[in-house]
PDB file of N, CA and C in Angstrom:
ATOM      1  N   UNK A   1      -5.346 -18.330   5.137  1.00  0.00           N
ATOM      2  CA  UNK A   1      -4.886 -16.969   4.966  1.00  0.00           C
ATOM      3  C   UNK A   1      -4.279 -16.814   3.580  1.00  0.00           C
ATOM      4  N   UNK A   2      -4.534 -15.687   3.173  1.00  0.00           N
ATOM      5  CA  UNK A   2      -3.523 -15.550   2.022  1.00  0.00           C
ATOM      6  C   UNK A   2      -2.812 -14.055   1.878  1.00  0.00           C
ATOM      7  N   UNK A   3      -1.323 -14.138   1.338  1.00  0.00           N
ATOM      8  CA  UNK A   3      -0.322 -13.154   1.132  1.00  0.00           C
ATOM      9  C   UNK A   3      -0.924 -12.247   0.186  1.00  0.00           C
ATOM     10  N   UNK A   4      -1.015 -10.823   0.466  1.00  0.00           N
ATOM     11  CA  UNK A   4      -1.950  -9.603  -0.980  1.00  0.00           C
ATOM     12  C   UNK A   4      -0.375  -8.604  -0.815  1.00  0.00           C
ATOM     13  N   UNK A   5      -0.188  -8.560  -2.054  1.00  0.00           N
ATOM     14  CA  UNK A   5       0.881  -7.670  -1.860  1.00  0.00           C
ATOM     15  C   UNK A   5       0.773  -6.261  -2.445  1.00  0.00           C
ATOM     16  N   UNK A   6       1.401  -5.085  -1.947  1.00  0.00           N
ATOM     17  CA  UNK A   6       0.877  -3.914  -2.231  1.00  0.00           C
ATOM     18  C   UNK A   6       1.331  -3.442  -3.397  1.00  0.00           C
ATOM     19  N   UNK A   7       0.038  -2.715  -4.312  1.00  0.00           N
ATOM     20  CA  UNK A   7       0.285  -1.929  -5.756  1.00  0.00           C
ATOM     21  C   UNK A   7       1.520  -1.393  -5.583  1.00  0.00           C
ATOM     22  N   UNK A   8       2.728  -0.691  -5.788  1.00  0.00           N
ATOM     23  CA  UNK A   8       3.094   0.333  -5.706  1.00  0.00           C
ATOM     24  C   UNK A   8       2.971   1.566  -6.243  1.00  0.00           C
ATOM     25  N   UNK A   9       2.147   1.405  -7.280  1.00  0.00           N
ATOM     26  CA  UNK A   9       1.761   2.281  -7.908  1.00  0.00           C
ATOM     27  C   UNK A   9       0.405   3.072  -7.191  1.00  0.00           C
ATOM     28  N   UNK A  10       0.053   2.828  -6.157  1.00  0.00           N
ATOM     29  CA  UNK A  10      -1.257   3.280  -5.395  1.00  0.00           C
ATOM     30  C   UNK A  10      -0.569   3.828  -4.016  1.00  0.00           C
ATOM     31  N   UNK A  11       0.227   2.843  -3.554  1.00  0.00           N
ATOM     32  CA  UNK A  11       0.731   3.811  -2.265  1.00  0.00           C
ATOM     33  C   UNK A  11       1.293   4.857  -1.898  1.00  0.00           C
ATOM     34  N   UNK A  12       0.860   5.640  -0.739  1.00  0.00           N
ATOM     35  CA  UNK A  12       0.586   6.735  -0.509  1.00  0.00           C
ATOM     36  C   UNK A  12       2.252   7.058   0.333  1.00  0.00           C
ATOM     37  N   UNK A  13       2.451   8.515   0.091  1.00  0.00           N
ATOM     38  CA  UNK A  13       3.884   8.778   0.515  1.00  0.00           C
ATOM     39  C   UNK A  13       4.445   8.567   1.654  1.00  0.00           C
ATOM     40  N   UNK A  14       3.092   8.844   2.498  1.00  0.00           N
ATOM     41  CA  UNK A  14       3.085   8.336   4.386  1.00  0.00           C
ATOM     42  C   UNK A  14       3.525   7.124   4.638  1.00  0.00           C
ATOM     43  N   UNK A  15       3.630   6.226   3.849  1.00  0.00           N
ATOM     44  CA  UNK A  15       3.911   4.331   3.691  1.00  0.00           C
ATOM     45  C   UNK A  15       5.376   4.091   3.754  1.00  0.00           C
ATOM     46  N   UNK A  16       5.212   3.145   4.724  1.00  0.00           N
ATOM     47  CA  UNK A  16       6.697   2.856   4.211  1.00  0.00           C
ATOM     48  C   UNK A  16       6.268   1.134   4.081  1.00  0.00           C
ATOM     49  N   UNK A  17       6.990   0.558   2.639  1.00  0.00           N
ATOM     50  CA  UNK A  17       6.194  -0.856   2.346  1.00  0.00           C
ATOM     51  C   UNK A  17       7.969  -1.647   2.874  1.00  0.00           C
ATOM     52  N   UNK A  18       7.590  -3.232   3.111  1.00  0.00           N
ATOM     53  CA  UNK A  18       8.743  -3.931   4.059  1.00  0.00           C
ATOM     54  C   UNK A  18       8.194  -5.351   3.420  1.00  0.00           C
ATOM     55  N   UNK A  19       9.179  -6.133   3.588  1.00  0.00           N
ATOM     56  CA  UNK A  19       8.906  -7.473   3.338  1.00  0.00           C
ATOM     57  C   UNK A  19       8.453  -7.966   1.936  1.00  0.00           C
ATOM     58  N   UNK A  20       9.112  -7.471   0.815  1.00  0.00           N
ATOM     59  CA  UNK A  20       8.369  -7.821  -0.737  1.00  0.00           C
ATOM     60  C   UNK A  20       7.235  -7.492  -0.577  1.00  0.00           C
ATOM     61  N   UNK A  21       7.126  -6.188  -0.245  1.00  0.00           N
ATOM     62  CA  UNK A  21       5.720  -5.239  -0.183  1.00  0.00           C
ATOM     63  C   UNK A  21       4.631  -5.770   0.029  1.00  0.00           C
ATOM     64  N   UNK A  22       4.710  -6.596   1.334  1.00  0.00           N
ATOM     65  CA  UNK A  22       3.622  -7.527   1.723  1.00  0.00           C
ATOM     66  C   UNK A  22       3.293  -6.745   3.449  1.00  0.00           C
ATOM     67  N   UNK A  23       4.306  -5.589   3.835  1.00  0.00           N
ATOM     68  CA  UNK A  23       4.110  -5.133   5.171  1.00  0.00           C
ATOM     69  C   UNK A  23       4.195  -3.537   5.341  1.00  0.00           C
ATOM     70  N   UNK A  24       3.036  -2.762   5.911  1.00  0.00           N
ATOM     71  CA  UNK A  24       2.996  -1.872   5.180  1.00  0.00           C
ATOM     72  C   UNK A  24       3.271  -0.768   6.759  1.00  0.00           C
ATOM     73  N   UNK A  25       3.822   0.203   7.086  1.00  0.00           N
ATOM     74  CA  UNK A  25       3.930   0.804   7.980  1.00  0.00           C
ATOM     75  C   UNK A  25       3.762   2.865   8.341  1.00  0.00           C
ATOM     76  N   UNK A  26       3.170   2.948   8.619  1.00  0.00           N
ATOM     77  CA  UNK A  26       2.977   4.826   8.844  1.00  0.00           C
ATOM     78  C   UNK A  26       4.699   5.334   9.014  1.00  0.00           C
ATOM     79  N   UNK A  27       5.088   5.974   8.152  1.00  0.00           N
ATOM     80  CA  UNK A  27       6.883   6.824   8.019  1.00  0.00           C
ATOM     81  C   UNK A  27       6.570   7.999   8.500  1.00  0.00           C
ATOM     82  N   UNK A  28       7.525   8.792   9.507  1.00  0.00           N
ATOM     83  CA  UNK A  28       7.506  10.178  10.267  1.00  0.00           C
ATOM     84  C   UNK A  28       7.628  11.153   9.067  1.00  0.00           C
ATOM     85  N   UNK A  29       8.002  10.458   7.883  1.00  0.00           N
ATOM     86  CA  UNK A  29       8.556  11.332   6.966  1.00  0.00           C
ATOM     87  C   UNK A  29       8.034  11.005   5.481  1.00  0.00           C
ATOM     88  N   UNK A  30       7.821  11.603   4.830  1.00  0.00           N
ATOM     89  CA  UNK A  30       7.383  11.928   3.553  1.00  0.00           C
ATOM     90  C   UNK A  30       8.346  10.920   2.541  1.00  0.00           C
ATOM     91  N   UNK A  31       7.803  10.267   1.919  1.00  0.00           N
ATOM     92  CA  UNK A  31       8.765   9.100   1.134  1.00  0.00           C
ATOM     93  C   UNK A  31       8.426   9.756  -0.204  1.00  0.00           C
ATOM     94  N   UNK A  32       9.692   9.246  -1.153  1.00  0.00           N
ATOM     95  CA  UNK A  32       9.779   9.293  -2.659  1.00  0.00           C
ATOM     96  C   UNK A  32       9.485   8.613  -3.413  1.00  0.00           C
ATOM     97  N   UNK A  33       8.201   8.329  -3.700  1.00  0.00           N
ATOM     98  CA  UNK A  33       7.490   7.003  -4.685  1.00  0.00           C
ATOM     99  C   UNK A  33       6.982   8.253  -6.006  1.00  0.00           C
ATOM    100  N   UNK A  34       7.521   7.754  -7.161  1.00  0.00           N
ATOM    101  CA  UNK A  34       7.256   8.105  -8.260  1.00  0.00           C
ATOM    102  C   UNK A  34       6.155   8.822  -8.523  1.00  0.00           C
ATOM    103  N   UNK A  35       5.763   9.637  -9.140  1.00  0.00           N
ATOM    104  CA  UNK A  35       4.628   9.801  -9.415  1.00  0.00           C
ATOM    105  C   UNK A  35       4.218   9.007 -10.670  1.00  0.00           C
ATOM    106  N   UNK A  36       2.178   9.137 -10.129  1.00  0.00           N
ATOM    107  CA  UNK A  36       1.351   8.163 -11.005  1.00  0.00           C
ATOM    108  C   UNK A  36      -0.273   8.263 -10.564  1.00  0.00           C
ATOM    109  N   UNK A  37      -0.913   8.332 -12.029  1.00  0.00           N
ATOM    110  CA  UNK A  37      -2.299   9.121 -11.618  1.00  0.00           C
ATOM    111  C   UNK A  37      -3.220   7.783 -10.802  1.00  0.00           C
ATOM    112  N   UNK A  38      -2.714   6.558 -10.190  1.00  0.00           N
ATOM    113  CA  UNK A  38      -3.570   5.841  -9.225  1.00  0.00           C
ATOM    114  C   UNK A  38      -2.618   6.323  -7.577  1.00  0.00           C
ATOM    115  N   UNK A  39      -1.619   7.008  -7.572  1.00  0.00           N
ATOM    116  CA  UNK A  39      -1.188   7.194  -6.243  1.00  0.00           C
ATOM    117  C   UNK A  39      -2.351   7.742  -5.198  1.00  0.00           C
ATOM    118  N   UNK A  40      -2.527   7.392  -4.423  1.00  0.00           N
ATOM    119  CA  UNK A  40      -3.074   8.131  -3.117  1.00  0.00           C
ATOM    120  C   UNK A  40      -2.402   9.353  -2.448  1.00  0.00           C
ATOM    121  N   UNK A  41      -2.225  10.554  -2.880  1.00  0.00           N
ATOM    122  CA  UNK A  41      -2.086  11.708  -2.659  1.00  0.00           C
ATOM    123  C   UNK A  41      -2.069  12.583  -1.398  1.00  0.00           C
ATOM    124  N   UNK A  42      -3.543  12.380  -1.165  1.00  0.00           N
ATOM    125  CA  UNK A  42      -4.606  13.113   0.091  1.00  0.00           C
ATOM    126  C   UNK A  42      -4.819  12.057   1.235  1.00  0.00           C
ATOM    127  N   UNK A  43      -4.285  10.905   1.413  1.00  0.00           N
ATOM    128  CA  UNK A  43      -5.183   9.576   1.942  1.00  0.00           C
ATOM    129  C   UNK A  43      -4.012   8.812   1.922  1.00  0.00           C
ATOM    130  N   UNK A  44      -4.128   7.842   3.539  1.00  0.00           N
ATOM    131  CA  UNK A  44      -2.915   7.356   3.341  1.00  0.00           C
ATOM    132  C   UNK A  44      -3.164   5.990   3.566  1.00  0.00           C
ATOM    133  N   UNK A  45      -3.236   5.697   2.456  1.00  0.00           N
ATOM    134  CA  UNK A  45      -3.808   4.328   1.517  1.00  0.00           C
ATOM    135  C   UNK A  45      -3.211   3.655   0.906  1.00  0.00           C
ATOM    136  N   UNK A  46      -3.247   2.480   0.050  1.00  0.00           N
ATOM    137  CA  UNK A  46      -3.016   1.728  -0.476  1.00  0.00           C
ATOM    138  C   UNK A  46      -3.562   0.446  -1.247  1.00  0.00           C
ATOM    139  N   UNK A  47      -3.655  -0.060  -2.618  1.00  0.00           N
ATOM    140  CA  UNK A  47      -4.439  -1.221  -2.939  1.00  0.00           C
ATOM    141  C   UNK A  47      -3.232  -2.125  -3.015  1.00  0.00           C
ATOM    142  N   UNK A  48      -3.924  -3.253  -2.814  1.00  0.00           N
ATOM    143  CA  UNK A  48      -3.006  -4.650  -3.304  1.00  0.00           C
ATOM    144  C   UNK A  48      -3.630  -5.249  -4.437  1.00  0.00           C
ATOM    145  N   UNK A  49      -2.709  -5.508  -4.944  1.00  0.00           N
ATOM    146  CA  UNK A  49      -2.388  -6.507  -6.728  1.00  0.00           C
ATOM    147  C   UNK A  49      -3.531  -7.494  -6.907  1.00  0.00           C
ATOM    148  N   UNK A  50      -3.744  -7.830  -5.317  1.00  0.00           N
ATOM    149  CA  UNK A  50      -4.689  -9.050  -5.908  1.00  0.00           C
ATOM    150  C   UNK A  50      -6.003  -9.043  -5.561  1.00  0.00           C
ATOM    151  N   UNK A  51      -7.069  -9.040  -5.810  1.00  0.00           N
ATOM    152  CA  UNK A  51      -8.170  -9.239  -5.473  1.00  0.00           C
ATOM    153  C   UNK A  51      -8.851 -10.061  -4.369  1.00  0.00           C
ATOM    154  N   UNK A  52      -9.806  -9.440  -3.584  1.00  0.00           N
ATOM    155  CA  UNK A  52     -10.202 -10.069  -2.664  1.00  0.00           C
ATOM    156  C   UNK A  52     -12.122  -9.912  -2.037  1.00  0.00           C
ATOM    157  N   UNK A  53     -12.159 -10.991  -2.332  1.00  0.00           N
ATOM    158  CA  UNK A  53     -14.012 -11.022  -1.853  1.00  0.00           C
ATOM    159  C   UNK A  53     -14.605 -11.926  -0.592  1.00  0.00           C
ATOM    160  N   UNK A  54     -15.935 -11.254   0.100  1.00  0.00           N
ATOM    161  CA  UNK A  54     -16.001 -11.622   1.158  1.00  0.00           C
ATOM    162  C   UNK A  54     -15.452 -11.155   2.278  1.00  0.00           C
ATOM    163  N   UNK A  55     -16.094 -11.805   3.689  1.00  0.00           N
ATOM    164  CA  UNK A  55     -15.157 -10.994   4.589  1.00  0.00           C
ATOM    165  C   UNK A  55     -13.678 -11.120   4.659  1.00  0.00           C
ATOM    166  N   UNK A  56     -12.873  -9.981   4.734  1.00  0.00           N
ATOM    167  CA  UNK A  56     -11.515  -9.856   4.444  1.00  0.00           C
ATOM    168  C   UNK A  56     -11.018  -8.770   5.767  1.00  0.00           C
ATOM    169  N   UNK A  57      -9.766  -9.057   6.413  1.00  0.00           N
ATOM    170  CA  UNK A  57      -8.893  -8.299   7.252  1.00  0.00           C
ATOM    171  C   UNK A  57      -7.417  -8.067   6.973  1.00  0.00           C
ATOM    172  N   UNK A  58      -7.255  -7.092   7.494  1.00  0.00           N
ATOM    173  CA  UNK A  58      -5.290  -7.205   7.432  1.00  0.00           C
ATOM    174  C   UNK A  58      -4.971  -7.262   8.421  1.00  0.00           C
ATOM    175  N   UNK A  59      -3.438  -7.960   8.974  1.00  0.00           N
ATOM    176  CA  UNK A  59      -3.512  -7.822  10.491  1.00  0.00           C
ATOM    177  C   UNK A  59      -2.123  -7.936  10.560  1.00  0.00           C
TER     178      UNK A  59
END
């Protein structure tokens, strides 16, 4: 297995990130993450820092 930890610069306001932004959770409420033209806006998304190929899951 390996640890992918989340952009912050990509996650979406719906997020709430936990654990050295390695755990990522749906918030009832609208969060305050900076703005930045890779945020996810419309979509409640997120990339991680590190790259990954092949079959891949989060769990």
């Amino acid at each position: 297995s390996r640890l992918l930890t989340v952009d912050l610069n990509s996650v979406n306001y719906w997020l709430r990130l936990f654990e050295e932004n390695t755990v990522i959770t749906y918030s009832d409420t609208r969060l305050s993450y900076p703005d930045h033209p890779d945020r996810f806006d419309s979509w409640t998304m997120a990339l991680c820092r590190e790259s990954v190929t092949g079959r891949c899951y989060w769990e």
